[in-house]
Protein backbone atom coordinates (compact mmCIF):
# COMPACT_ATOMS: atom_id res chain seq x y z
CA UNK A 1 -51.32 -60.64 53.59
CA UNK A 2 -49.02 -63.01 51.54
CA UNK A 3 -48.74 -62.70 47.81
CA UNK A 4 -47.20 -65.57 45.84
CA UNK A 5 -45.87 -64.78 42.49
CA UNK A 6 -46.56 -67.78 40.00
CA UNK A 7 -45.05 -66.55 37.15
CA UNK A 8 -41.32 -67.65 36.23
CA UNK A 9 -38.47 -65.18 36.05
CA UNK A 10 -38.08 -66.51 33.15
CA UNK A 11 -41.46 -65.43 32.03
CA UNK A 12 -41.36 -62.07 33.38
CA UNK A 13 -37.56 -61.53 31.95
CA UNK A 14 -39.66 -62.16 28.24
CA UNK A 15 -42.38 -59.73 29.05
CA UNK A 16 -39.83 -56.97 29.58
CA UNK A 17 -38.23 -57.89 26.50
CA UNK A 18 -41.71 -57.49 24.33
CA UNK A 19 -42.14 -54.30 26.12
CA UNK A 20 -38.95 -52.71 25.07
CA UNK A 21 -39.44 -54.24 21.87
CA UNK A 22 -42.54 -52.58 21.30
CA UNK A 23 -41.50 -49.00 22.59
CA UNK A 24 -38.27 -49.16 20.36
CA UNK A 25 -40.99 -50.28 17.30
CA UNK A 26 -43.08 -47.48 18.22
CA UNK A 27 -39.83 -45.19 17.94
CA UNK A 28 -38.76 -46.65 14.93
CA UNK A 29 -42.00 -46.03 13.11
CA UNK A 30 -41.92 -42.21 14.39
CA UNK A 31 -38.75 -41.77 13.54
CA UNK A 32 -39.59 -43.21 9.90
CA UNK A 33 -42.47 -41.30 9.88
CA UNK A 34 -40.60 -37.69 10.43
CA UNK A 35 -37.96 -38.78 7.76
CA UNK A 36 -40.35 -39.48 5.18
CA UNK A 37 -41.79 -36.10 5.64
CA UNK A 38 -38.57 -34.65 6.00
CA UNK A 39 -37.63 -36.09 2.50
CA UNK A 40 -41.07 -35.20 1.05
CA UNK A 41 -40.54 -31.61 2.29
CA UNK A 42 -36.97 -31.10 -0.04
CA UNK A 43 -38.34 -32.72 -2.69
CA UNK A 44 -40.89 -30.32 -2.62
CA UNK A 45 -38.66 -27.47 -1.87
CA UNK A 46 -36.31 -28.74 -5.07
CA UNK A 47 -38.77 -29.55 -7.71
CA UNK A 48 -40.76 -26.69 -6.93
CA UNK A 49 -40.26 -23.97 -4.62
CA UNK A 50 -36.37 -23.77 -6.66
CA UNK A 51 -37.96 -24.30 -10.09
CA UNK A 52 -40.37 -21.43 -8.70
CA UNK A 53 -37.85 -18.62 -7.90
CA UNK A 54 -35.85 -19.59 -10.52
CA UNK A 55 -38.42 -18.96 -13.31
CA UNK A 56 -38.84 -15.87 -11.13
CA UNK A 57 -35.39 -14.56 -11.03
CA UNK A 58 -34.99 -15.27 -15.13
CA UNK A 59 -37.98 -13.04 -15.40
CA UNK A 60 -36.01 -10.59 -13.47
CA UNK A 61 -32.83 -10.86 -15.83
CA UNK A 62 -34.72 -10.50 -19.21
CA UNK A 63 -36.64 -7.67 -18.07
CA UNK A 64 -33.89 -6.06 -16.55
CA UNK A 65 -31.62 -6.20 -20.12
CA UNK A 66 -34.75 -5.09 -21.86
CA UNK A 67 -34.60 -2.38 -20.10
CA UNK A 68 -30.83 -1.83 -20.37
CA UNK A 69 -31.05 -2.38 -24.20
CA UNK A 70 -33.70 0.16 -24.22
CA UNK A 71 -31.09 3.25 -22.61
CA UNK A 72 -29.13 5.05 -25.07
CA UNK A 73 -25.89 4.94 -25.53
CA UNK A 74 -25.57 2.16 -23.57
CA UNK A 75 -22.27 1.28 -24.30
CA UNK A 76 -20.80 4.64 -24.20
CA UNK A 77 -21.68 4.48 -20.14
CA UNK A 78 -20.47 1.16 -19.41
CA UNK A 79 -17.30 2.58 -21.20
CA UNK A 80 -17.02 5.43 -18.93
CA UNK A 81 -18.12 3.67 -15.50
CA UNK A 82 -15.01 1.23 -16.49
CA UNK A 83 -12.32 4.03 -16.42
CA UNK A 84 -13.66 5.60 -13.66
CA UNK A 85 -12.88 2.57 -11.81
CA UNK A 86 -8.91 2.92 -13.22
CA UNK A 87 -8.73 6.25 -11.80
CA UNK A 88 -7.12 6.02 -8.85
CA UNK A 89 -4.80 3.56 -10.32
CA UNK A 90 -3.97 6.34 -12.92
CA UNK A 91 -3.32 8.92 -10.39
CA UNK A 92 -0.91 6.56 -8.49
CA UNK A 93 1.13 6.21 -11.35
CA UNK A 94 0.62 9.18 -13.47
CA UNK A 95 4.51 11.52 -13.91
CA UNK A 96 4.67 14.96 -12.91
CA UNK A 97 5.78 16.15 -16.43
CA UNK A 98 5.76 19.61 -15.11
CA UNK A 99 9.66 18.90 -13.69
CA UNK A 100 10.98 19.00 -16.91
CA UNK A 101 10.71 22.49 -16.84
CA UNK A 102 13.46 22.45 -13.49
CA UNK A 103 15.25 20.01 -15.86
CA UNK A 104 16.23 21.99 -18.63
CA UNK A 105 16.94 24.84 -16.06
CA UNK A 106 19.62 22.45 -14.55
CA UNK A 107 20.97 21.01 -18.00
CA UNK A 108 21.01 24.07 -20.42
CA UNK A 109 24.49 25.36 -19.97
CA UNK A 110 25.49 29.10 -19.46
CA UNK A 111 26.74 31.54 -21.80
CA UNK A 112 28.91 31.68 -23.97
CA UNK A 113 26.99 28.30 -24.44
CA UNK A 114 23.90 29.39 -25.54
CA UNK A 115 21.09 26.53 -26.45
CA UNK A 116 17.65 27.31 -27.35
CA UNK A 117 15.12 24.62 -26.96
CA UNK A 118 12.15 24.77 -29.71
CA UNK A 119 10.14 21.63 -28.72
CA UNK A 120 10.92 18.99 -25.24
CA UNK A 121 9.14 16.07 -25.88
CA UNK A 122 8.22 12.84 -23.10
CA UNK A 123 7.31 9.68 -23.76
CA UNK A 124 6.05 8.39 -20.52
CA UNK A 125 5.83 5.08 -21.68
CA UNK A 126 9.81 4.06 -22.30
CA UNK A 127 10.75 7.52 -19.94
CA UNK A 128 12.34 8.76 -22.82
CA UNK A 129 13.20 12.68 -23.55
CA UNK A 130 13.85 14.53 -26.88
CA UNK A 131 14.93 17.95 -27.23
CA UNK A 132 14.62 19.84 -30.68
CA UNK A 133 16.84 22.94 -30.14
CA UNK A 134 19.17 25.05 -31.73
CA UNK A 135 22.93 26.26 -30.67
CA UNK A 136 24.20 29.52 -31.05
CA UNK A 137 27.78 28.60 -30.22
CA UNK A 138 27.95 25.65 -33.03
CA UNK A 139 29.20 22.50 -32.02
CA UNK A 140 31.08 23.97 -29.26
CA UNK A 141 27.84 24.42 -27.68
CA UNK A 142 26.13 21.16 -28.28
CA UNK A 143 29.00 19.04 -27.01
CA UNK A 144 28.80 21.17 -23.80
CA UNK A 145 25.17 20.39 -23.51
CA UNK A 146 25.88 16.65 -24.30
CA UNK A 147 28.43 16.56 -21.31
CA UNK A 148 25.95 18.77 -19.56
CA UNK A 149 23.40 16.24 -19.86
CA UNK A 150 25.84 13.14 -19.33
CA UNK A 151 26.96 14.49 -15.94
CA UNK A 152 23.81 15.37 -14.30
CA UNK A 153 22.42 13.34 -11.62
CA UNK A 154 18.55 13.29 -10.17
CA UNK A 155 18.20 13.69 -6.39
CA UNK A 156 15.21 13.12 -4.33
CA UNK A 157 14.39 11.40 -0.95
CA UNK A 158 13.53 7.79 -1.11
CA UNK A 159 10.77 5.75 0.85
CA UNK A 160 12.50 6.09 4.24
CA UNK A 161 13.53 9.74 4.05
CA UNK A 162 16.98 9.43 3.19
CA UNK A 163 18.70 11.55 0.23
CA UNK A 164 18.99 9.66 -2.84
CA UNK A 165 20.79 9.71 -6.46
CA UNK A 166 21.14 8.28 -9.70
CA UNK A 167 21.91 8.81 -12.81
CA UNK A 168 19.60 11.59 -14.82
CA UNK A 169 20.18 10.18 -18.13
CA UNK A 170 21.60 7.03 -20.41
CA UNK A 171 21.41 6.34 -24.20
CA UNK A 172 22.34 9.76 -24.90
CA UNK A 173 22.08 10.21 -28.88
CA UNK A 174 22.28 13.11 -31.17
CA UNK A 175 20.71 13.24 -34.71
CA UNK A 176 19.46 16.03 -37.58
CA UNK A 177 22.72 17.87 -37.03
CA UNK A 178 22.57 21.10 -38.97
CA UNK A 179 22.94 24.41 -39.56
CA UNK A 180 20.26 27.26 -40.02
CA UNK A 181 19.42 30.63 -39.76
CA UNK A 182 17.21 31.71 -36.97
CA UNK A 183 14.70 34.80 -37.23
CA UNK A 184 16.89 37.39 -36.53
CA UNK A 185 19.30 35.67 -39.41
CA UNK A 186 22.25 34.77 -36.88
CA UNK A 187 23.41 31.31 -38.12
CA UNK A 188 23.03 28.39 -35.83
CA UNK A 189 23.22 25.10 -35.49
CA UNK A 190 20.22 22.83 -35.28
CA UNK A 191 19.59 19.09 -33.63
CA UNK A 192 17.46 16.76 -31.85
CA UNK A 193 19.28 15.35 -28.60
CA UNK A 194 17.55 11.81 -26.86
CA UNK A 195 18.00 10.32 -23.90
CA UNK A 196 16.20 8.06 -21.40
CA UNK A 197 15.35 9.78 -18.46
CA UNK A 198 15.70 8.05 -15.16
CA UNK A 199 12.17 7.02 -14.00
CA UNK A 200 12.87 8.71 -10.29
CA UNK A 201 12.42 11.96 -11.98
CA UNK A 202 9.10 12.28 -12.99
CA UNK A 203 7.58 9.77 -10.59
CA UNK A 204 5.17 10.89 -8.59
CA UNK A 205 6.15 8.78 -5.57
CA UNK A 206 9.02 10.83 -4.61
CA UNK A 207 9.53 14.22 -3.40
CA UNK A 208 11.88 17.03 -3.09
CA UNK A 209 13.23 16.12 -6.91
CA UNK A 210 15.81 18.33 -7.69
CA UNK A 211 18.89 17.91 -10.71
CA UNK A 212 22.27 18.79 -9.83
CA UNK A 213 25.37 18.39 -12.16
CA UNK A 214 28.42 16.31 -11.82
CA UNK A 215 31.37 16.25 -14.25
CA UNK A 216 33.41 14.20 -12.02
CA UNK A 217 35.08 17.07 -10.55
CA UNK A 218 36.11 18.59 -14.08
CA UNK A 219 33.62 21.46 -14.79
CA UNK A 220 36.27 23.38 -16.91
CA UNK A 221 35.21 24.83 -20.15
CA UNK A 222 37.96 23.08 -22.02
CA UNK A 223 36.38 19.81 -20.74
CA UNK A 224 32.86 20.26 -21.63
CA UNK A 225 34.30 21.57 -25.21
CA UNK A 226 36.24 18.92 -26.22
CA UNK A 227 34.78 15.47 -27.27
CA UNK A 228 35.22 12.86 -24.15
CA UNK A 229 37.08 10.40 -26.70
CA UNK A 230 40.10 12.75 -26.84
CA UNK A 231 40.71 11.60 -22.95
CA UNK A 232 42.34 8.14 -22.18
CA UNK A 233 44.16 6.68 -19.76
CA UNK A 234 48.09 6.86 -20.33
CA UNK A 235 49.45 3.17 -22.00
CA UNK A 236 51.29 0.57 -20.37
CA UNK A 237 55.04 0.65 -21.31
CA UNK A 238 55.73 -2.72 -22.93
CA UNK A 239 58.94 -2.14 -22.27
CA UNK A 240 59.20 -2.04 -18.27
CA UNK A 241 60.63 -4.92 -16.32
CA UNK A 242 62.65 -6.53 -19.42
């Protein structure tokens, strides 16, 4: 059997082309279709689901601070539940003030230099340390203590392990220098000695604190006695090398 096909390429070629045409309409329209509904859904979603939960959740808010207004002392338990929260930042940085007590044992010099302490006071804020006290030996006494105090040094172990010093005390200062009569009516001499303490000394960071004292090798009691501006190095002769 022979078959003859009458219609043009041409004509065939435009057929094709409606076709496509027509499936990619058809597409199109679907496609259009979905986005509409996809639009229609979040509008629907915004304007009212949202507006929904949000009238709900400012329901939630007013009745839950009418209920907080309604416990007593309110503000007394927010106050708390705030420095509990500073605790542990406390404890990190809070001074072992009970090393003061090893302090005076190191500074307070022997006999015949007696010095009797009445009050120690710390101010942890500036690290400072007064001493109200009394000295049985007069001013003899309280320079000795002064020196005492100038010459000790604070030794500990530092962050990798290693033995550490510095300096136990600077701005050393003396004031309400008197005498008086203590209870058993032997006449002494009274004062208040200040100094700032280094801050290694009552940290709690370090360990194995211990004071030691250093006089630069002079530990004589002629040395402590006398006042450290009697001691000068010898002048240059002017005279030399004319």
């Amino acid at each position: 059997m022979i078959e003859i096909n009458l219609v043009p390429d041409v004509k065939q070629e435009l057929i094709k082309a409606q076709q496509t045409r027509s499936k990619v309409i058809a597409v199109s329209i679907i496609i259009g279709i979905v986005s509409i509904g996809a639009v229609a859904l979040l509008i629907f979603f915004v304007f009212t689901v949202q507006a929904v939960r949000s009238n709900l959740a400012d329901g939630a808010i007013t009745a839950g601070n009418e209920k907080l207004l309604k416990v007593q002392d309110l503000s007394k338990t927010l106050t708390i539940q705030n420095q509990l929260t500073k605790i542990s930042d406390l404890n990190s940085n809070k001074k072992i003030t009970s090393r003061s007590i090893a302090m005076l044992s190191a500074i307070i010099p022997p006999s015949p230099n007696d010095i009797q302490v009445s009050k120690l006071k710390y101010d942890s804020s500036t690290n400072s340390v007064t001493i109200d006290g009394q000295a049985v030996n007069s001013y003899a006494a309280l320079e000795v203590f002064k020196k005492t105090i100038e010459g000790a040094r604070v030794k500990y172990k530092d962050s990798d392990g290693k033995d550490a010093e510095v300096v136990l005390a600077s701005s050393i200062s003396t004031k309400d220098v008197s005498y008086g009569q203590d209870s058993s009516g032997q006449k002494v001499l009274r004062f208040t000695i200040s100094f700032v303490s280094a801050s290694e000394m009552f940290s709690s960071a370090l360990s194995n604190i211990s004071v030691i004292i250093a006089t630069n090798g002079n530990a004589t009691d002629s040395y402590l006695g006398v006042p450290k501006s009697v001691f000068a190095d010898r002048a240059i002769d002017l005279t030399e090398g004319k």
